[in-house]
Protein backbone atom coordinates (compact mmCIF):
# COMPACT_ATOMS: atom_id res chain seq x y z
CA UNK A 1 0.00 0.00 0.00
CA UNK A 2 1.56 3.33 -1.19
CA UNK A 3 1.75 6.27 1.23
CA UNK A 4 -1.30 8.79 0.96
CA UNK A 5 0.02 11.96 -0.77
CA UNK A 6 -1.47 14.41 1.21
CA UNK A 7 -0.70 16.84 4.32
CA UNK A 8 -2.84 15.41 7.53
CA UNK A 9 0.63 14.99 9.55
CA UNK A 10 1.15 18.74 8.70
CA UNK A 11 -2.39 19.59 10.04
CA UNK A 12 -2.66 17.38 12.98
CA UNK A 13 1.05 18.61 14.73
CA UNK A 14 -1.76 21.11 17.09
CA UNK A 15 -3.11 18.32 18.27
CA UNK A 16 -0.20 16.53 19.31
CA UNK A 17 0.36 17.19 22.79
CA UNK A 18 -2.99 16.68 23.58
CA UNK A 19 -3.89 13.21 24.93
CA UNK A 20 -7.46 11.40 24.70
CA UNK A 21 -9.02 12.98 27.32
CA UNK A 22 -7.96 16.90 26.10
CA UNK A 23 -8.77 15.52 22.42
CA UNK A 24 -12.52 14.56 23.27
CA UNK A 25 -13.15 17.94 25.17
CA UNK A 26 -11.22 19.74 22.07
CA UNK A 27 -14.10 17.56 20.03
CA UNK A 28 -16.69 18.57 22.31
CA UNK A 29 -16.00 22.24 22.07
CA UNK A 30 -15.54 22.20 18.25
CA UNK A 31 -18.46 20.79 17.93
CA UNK A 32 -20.65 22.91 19.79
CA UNK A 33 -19.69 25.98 18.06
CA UNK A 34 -21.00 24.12 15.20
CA UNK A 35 -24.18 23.53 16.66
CA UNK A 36 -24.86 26.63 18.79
CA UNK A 37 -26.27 28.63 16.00
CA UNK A 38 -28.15 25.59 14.74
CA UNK A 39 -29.84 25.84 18.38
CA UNK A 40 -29.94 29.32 18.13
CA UNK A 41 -32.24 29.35 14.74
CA UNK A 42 -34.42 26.59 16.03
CA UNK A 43 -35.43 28.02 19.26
CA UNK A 44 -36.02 31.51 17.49
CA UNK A 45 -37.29 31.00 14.47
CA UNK A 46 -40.41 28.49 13.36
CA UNK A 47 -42.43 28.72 10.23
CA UNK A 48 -45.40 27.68 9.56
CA UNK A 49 -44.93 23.55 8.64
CA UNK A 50 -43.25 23.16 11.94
CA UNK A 51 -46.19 24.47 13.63
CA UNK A 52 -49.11 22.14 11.64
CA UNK A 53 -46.61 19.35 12.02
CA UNK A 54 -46.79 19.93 16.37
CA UNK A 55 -50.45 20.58 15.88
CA UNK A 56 -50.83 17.12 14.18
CA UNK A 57 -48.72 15.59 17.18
CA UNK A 58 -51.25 16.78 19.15
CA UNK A 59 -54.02 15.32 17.37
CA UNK A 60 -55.08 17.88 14.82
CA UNK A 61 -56.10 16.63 11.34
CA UNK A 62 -53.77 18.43 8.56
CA UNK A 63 -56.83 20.38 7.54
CA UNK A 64 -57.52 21.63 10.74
CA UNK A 65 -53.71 22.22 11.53
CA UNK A 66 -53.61 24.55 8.59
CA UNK A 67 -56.94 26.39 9.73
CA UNK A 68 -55.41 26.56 13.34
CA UNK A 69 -52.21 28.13 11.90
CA UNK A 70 -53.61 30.48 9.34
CA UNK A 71 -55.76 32.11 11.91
CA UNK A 72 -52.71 32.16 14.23
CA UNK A 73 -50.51 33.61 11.61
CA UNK A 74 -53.20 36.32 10.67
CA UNK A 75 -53.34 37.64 14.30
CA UNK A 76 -49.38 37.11 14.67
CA UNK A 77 -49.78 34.89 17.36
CA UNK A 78 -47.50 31.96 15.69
CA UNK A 79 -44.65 33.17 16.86
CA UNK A 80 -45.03 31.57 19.77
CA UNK A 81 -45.87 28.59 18.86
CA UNK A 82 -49.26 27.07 17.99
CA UNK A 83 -49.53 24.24 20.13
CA UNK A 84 -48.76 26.56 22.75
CA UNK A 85 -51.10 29.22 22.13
CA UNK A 86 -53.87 25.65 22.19
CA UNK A 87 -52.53 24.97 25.27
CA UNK A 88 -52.92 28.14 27.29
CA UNK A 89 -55.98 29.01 25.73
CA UNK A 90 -57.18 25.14 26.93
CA UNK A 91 -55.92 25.74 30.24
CA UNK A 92 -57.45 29.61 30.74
CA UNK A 93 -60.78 28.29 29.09
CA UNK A 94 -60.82 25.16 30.84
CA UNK A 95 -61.18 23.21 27.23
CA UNK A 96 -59.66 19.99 25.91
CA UNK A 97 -57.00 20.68 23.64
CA UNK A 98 -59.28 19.15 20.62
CA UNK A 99 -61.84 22.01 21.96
CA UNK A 100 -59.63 24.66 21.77
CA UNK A 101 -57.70 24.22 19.07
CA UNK A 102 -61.27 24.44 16.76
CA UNK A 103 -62.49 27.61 18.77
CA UNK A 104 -59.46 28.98 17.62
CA UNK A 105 -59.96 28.57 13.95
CA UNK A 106 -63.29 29.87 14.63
CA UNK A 107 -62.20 33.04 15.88
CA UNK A 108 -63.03 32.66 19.87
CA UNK A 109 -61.25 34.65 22.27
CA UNK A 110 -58.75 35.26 19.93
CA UNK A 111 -57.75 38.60 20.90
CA UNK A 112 -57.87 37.42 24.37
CA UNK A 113 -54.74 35.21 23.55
CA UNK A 114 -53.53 38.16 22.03
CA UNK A 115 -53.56 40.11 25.35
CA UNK A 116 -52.59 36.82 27.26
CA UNK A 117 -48.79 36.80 24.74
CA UNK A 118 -48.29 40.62 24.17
């Protein structure tokens, strides 16, 4: 087997001194400067799939999922979240989630959830 031509000996002399235990933390940091921002974006930013996919999780047909998040959209309540804004409103209106989540596309107490997340 012939030598590979290339320069990882070069590149890896940083990493020398470092024994298994350094070299995993090294890993460890490396990677979550990767993944910070990738955290960052997730827990900041949503759209409006995400949110019909957690209403589905929840029990939602797609058809109502889309109503739930159109009407949540249109009063700019989907930045926080739609299942969320089902849950509170279940929990302040003493609904089932089901309940709540079709009052919502029907316009109930919207504004009042407006109040509740402004």
């Amino acid at each position: 087997m012939k030598p590979r031509n290339d320069d990882f000996q070069e590149r890896r002399k940083h990493l020398d001194h470092l024994d298994d235990h350094e070299l995993k933390e090294y890993f460890y940091k490396l990677t979550n400067q990767m993944i910070d921002p990738l955290l960052e974006l997730a827990y900041e930013y949503t759209s409006p799939a995400i949110e019909r996919s957690v209403l589905m999780r929840m029990g939602f047909s797609s058809l109502e999922a889309k109503a739930i998040t159109d009407k949540l959209m249109e009063y700019q309540l989907l930045e926080h979240g739609a299942g969320h804004v089902v849950y509170v409103y279940s929990k302040n209106n003493k609904l089932s989630i089901r309940e709540s989540g079709l009052a919502l596309t029907e316009g109930k107490n919207v504004e009042k959830m407006m109040e509740v997340f402004k």
